[in-house]
N, C-alpha and C. Protein backbone atom coordinates (compact mmCIF):
# COMPACT_ATOMS: atom_id res chain seq x y z
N UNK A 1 0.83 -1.18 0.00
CA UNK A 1 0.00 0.00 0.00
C UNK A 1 0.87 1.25 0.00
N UNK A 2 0.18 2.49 -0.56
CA UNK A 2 1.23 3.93 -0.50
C UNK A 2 0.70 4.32 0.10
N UNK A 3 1.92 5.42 0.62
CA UNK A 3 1.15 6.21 1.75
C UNK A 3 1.78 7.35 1.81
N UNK A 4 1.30 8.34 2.03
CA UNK A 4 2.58 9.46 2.09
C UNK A 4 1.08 10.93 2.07
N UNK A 5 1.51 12.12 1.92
CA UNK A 5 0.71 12.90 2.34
C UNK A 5 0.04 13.81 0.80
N UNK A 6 0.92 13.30 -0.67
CA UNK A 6 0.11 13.33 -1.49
C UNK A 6 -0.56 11.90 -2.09
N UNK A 7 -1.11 10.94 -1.42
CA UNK A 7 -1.25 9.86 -2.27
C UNK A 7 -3.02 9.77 -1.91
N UNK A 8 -3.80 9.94 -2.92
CA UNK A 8 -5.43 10.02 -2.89
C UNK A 8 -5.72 8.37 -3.69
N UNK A 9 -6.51 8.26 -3.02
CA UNK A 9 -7.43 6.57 -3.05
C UNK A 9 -8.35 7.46 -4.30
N UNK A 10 -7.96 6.42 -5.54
CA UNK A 10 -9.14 6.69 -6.61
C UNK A 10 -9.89 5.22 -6.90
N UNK A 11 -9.93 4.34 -5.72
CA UNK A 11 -11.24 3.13 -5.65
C UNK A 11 -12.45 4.02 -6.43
N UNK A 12 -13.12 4.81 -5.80
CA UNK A 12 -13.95 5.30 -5.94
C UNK A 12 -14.33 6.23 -7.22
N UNK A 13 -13.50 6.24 -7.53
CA UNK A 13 -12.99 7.53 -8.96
C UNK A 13 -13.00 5.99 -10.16
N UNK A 14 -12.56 4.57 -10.44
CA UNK A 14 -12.37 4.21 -11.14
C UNK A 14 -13.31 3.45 -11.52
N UNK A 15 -14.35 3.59 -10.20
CA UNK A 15 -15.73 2.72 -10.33
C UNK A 15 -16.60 3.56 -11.33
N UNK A 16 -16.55 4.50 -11.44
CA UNK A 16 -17.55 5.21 -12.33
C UNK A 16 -17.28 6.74 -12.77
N UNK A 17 -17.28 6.17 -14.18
CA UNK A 17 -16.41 7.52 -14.93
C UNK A 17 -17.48 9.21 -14.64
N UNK A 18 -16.42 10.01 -14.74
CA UNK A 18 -16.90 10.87 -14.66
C UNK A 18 -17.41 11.67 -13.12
N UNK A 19 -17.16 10.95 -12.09
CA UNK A 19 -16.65 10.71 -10.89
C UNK A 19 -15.51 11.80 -10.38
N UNK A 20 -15.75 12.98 -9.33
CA UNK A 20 -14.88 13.60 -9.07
C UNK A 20 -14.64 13.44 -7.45
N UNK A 21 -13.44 14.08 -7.21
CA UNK A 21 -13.39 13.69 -5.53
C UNK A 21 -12.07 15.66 -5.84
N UNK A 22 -12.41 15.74 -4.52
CA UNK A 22 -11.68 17.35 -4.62
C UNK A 22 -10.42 17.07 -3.81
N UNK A 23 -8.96 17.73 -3.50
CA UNK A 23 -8.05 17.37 -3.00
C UNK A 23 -7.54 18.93 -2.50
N UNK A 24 -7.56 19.58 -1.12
CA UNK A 24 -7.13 20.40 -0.54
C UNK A 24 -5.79 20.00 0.60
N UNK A 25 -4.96 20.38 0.22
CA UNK A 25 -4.03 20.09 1.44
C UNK A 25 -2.85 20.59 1.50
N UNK A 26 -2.19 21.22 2.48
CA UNK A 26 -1.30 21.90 2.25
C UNK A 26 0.21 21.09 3.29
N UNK A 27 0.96 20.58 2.70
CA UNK A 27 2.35 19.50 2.94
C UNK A 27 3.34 20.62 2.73
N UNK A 28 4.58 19.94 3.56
CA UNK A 28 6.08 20.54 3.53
C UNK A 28 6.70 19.63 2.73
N UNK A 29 7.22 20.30 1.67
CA UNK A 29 7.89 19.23 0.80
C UNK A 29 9.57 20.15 0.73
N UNK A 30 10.53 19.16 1.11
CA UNK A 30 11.59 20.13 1.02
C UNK A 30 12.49 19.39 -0.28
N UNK A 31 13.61 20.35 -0.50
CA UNK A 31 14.65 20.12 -1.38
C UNK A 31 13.64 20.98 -3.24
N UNK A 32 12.98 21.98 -3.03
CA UNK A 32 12.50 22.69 -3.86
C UNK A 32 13.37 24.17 -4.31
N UNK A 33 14.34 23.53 -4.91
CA UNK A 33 15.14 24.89 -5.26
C UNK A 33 15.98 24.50 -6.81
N UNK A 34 16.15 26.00 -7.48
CA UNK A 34 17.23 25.92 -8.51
C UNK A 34 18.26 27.00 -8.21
N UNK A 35 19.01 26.87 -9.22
CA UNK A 35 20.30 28.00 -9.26
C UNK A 35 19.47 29.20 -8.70
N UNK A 36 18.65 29.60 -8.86
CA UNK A 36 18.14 31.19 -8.65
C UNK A 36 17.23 31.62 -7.63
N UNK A 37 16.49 30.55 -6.86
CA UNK A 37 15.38 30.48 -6.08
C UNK A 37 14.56 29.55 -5.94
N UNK A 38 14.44 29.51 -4.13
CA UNK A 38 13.95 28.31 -3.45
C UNK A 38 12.17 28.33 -3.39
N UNK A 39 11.98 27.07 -3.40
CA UNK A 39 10.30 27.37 -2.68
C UNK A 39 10.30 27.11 -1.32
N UNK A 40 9.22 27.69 -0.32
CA UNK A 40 9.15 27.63 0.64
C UNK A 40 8.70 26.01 0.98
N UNK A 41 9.00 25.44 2.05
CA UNK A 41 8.82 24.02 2.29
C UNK A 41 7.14 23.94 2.02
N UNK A 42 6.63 24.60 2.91
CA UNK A 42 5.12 24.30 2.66
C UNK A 42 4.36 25.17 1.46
N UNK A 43 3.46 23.98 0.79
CA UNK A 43 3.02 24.14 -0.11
C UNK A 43 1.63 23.31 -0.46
N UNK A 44 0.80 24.92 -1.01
CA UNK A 44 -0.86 24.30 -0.90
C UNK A 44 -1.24 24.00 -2.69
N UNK A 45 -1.88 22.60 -2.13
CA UNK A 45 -2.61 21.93 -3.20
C UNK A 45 -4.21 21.90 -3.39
N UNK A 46 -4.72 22.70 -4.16
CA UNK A 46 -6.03 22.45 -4.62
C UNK A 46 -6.28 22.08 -5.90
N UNK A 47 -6.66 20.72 -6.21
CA UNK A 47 -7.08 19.98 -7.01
C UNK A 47 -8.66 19.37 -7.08
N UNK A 48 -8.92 18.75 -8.57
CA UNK A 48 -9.80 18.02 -8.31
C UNK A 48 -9.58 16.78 -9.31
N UNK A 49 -9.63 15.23 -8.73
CA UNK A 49 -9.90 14.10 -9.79
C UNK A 49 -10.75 14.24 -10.39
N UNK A 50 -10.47 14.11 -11.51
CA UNK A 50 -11.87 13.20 -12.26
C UNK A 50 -11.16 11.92 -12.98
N UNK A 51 -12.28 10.94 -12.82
CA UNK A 51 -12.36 9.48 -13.53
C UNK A 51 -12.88 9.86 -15.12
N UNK A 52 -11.88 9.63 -15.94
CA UNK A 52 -12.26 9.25 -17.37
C UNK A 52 -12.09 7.69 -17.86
N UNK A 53 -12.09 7.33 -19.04
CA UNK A 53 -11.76 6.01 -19.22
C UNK A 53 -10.52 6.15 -19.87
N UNK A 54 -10.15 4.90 -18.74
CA UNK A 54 -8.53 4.75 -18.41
C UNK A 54 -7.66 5.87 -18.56
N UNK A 55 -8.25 6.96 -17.54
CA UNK A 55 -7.18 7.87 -17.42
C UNK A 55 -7.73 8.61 -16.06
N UNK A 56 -6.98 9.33 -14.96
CA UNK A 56 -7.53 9.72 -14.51
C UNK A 56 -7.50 11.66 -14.34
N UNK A 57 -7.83 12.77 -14.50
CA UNK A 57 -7.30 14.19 -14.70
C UNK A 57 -7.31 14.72 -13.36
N UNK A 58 -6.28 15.21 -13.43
CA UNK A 58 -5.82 16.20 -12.25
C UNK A 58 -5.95 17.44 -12.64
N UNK A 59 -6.92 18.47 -12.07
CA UNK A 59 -7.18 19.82 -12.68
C UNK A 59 -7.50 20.84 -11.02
N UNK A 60 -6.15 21.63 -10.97
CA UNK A 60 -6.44 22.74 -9.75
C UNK A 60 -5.52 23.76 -10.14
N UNK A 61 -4.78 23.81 -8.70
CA UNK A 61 -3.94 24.87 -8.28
C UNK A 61 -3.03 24.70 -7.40
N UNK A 62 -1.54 25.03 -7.74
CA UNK A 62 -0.64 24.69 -6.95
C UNK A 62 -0.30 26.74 -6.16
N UNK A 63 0.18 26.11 -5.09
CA UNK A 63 0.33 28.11 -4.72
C UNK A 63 1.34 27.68 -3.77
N UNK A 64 2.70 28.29 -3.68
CA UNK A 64 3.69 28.36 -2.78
C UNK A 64 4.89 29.57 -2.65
N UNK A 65 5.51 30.25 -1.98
CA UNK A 65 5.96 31.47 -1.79
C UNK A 65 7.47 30.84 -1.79
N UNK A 66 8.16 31.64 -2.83
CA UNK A 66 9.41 31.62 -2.95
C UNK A 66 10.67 32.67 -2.50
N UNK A 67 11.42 32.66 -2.45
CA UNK A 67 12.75 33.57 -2.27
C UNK A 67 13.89 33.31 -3.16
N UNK A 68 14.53 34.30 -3.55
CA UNK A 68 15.94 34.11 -4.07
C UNK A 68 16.94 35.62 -4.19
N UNK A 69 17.70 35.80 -4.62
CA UNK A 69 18.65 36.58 -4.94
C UNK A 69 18.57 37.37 -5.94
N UNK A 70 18.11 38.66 -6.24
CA UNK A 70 17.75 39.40 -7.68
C UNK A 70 19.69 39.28 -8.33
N UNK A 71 18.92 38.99 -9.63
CA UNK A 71 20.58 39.05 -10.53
C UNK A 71 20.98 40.15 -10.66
N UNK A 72 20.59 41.14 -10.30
CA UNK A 72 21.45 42.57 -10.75
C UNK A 72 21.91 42.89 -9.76
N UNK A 73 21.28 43.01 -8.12
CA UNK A 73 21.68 43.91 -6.84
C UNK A 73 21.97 42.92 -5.94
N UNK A 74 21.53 41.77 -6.10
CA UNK A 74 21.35 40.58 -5.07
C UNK A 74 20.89 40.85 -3.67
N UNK A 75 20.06 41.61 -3.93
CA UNK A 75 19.34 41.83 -2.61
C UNK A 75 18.04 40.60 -2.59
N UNK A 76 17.73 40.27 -1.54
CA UNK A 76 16.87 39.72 -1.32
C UNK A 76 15.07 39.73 -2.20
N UNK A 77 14.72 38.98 -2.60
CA UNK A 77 13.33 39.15 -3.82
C UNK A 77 12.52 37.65 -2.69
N UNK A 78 11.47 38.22 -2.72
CA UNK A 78 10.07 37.32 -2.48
C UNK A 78 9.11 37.18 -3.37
N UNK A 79 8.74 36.16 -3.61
CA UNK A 79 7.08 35.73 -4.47
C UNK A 79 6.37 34.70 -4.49
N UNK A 80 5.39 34.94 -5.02
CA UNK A 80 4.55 33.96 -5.09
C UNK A 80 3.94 32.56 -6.37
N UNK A 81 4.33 31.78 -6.25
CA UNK A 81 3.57 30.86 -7.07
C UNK A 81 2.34 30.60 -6.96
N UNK A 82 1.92 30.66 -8.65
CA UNK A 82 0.01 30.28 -8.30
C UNK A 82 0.40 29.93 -9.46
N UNK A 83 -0.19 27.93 -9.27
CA UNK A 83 0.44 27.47 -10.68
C UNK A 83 -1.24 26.77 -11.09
N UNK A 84 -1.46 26.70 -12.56
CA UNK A 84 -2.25 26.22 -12.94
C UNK A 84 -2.02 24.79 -13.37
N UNK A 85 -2.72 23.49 -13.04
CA UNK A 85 -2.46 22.24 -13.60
C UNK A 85 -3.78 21.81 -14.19
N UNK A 86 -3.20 20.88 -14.81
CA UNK A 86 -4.35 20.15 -15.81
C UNK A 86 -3.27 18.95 -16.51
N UNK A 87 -3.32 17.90 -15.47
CA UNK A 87 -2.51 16.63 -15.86
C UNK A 87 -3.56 15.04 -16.09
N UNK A 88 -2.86 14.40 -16.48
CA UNK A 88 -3.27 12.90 -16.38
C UNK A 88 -2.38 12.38 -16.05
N UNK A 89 -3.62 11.17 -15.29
CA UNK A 89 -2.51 10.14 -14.75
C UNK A 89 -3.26 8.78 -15.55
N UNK A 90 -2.01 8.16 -16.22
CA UNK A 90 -2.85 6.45 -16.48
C UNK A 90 -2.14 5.37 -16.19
N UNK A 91 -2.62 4.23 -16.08
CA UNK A 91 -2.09 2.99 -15.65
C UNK A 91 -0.82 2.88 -16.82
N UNK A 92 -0.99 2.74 -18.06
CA UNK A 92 0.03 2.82 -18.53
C UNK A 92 -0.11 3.58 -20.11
N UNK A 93 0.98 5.01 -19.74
CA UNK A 93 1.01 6.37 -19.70
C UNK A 93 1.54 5.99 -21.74
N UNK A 94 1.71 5.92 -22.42
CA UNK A 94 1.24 6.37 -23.97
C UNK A 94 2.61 7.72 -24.55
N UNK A 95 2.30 8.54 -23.50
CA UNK A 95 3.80 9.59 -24.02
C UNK A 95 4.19 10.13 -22.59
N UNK A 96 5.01 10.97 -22.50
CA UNK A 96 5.51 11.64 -21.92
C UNK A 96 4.75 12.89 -21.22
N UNK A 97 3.55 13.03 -21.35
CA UNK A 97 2.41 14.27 -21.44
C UNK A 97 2.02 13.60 -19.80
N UNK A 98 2.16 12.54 -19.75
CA UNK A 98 0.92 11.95 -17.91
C UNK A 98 2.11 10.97 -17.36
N UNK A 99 1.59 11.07 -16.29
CA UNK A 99 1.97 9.91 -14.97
C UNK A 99 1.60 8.99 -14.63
N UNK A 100 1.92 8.13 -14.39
CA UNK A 100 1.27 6.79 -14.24
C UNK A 100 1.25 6.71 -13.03
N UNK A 101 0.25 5.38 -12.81
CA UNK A 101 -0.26 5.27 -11.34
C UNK A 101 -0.78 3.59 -11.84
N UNK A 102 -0.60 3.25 -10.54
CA UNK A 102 -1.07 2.01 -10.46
C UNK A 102 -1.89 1.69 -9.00
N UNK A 103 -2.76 0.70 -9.02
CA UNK A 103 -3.46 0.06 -7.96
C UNK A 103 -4.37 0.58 -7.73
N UNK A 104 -5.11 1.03 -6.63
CA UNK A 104 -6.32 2.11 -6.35
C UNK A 104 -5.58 3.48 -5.41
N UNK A 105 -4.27 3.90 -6.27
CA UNK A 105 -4.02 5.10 -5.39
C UNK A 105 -3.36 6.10 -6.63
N UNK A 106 -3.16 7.55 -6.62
CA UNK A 106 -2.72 7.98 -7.28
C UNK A 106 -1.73 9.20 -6.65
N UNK A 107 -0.31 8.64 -6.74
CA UNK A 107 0.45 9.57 -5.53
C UNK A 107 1.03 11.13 -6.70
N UNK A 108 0.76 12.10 -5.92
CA UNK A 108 0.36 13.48 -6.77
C UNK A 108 1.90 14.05 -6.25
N UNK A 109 2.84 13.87 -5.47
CA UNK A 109 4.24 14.20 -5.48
C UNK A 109 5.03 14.70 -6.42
N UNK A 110 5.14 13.40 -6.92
CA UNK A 110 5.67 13.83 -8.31
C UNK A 110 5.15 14.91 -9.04
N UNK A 111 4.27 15.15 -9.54
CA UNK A 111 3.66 16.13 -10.35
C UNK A 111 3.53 17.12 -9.81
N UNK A 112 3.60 17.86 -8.35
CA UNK A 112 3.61 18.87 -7.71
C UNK A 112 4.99 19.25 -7.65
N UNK A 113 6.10 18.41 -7.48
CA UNK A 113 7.42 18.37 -7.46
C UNK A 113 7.80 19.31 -8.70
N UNK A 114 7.37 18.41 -9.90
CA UNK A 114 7.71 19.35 -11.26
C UNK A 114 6.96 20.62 -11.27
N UNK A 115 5.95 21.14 -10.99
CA UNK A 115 5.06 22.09 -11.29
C UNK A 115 6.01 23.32 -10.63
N UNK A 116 6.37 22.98 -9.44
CA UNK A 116 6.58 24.10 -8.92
C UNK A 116 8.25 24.31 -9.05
N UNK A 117 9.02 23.58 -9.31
CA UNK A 117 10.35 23.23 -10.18
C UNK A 117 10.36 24.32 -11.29
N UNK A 118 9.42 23.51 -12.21
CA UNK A 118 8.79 24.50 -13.48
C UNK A 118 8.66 26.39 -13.21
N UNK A 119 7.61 26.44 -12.05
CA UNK A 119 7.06 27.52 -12.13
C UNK A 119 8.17 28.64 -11.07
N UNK A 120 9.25 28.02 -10.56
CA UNK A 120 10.55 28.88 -10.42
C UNK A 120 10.97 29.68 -11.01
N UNK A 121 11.24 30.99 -10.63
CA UNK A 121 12.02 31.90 -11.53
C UNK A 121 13.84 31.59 -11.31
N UNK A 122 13.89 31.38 -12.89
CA UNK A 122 15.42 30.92 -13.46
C UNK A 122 16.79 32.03 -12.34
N UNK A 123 16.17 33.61 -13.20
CA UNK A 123 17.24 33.99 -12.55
C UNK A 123 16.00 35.91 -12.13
N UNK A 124 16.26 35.70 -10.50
CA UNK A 124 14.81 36.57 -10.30
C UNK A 124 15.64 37.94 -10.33
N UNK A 125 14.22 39.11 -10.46
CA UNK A 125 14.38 40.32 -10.49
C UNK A 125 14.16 41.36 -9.58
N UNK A 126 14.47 42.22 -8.61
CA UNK A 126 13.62 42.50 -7.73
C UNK A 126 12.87 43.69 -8.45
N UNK A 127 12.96 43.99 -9.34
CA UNK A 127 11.79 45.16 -10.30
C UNK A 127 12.71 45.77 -11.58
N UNK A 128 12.30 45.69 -12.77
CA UNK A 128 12.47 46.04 -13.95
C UNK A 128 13.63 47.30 -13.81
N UNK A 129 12.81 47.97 -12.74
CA UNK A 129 13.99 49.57 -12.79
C UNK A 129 15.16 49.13 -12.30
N UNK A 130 15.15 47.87 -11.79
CA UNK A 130 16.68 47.47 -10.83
C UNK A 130 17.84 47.71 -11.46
N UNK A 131 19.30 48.96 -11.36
CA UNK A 131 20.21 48.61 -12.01
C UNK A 131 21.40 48.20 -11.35
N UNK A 132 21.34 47.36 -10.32
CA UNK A 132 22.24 46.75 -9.80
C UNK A 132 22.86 47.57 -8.68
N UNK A 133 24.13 47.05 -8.47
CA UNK A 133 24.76 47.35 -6.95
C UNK A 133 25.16 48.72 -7.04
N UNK A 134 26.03 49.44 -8.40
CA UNK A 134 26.44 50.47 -8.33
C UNK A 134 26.23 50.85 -9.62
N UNK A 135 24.81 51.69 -10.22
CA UNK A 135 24.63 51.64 -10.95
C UNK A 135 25.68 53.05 -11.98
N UNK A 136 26.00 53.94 -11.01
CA UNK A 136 26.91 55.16 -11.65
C UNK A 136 28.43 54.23 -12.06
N UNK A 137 28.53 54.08 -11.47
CA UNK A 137 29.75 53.37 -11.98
C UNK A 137 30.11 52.77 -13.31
N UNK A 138 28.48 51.35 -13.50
CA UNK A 138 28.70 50.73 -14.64
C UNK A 138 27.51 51.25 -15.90
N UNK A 139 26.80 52.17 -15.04
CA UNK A 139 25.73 52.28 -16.45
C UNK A 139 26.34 53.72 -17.33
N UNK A 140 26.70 55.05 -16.29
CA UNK A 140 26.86 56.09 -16.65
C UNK A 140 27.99 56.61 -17.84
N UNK A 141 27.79 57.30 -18.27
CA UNK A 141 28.40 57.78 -19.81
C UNK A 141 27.95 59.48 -19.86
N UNK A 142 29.76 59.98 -19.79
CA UNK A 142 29.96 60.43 -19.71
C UNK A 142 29.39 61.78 -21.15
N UNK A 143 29.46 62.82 -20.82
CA UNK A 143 28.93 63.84 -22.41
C UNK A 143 29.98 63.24 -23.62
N UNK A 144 31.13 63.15 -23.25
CA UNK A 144 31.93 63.48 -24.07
C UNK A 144 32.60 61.74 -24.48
N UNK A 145 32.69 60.66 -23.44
CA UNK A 145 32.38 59.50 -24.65
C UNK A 145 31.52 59.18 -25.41
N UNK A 146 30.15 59.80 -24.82
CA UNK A 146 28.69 59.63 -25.66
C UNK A 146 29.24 60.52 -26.93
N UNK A 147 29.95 61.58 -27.26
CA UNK A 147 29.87 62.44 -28.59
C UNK A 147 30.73 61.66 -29.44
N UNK A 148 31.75 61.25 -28.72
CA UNK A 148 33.13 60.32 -29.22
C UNK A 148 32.59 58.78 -29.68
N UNK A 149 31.85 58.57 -28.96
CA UNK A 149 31.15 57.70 -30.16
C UNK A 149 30.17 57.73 -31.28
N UNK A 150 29.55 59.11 -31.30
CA UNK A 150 28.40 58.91 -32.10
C UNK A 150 29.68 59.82 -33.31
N UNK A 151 30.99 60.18 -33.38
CA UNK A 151 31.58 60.40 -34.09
C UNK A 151 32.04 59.38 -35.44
N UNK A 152 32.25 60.13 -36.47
CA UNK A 152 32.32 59.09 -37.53
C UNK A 152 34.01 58.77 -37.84
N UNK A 153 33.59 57.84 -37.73
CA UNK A 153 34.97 56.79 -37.94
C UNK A 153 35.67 56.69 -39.44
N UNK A 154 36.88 56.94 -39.65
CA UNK A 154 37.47 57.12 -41.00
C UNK A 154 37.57 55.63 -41.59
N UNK A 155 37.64 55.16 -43.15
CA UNK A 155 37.59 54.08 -43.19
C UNK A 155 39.05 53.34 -43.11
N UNK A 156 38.69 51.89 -42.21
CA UNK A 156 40.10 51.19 -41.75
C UNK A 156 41.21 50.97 -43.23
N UNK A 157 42.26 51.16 -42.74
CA UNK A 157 43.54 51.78 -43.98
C UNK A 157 44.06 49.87 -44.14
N UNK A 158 43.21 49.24 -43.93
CA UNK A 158 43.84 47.49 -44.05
C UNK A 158 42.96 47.42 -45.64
N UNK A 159 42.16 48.26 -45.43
CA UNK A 159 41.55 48.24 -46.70
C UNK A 159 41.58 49.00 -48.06
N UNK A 160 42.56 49.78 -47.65
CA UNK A 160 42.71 50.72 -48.55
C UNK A 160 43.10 50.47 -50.36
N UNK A 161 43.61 49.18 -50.07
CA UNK A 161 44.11 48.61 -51.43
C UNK A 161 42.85 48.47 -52.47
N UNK A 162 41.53 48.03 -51.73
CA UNK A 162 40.65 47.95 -52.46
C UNK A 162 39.98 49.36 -52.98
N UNK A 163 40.47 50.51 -52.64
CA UNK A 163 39.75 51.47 -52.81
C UNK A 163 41.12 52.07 -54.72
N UNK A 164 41.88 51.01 -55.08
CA UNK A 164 42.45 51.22 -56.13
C UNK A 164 41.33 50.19 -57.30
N UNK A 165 40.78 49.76 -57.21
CA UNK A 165 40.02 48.51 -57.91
C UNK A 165 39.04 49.90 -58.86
N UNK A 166 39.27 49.36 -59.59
CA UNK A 166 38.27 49.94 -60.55
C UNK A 166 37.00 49.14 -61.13
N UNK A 167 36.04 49.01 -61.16
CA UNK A 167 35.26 48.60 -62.16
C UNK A 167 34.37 49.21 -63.65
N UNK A 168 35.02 48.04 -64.61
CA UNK A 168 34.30 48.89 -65.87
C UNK A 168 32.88 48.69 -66.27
């Protein structure tokens, strides 16, 4: 038998299609992090089964509060996940799109595992205007390199040989 704190009994779900059962619960699942930002251990699940034939759909909402490091200032960034799902699970899964499950249980771990994996920000921001730690330093430009570049450049003398070519 499974057991664990996402695993829902679909006895009842496989007896008769079309059959829903709702799934609220909110578990600590740890080791939820990438290069850029962690999820918080606890994390709420609202779902609902439904029984189709030979398949079963998982359709809710995953929601969990993250932290990480903004890439420009590295100051501290908070947020929120609110993930939308709409999965299947079947006895035996056809592509890569569903999860399989076997017996009369269907353990939802896995698929919450990826969702919120997924719905991580890669590398976070703490707001669009952010320009980092010292922004005079590396953004600012000066009057006079700004003129010195928008100055026109003579043409490079490696080339000059071609400027003897004639065409008739």
């Amino acid at each position: 038998m499974i057991s664990g704190p996402l695993v829902v009994g679909v006895t009842s779900l496989s007896k008769r299609i079309g059959t829903r059962v709702a799934f609220v619960r909110a578990v600590d699942l740890d080791g939820l992090a990438i290069t850029g930002a962690r999820a918080a251990e606890e994390v709420a699940i609202d779902v609902v089964l439904e029984a189709l034939p030979d398949v079963i759909t998982v359709t809710g909402s995953i929601t969990a509060s993250w932290s990480g490091a903004c890439r420009r200032c590295l100051d501290d960034v908070n947020g929120l996940l609110d993930i939308k799902l709409s999965e299947r699970f079947e006895r035996e899964p056809r592509d890569e799109e569903s999860y399989s499950y076997s017996g009369d249980h269907v353990d939802l771990e896995v698929m919450v595992r990826e969702a919120v994996m997924l719905g991580l920000p890669l590398v976070p921001l703490c707001g669009e205007d952010c320009l980092g730690p010292a922004p005079a330093e590396y953004l600012a430009q000066t009057a006079d390199e700004s003129d010195a570049a928008d100055q026109e450049v003579g043409p490079d003398p490696r080339w000059a040989a071609l400027d003897q070519i004639k065409f008739t």
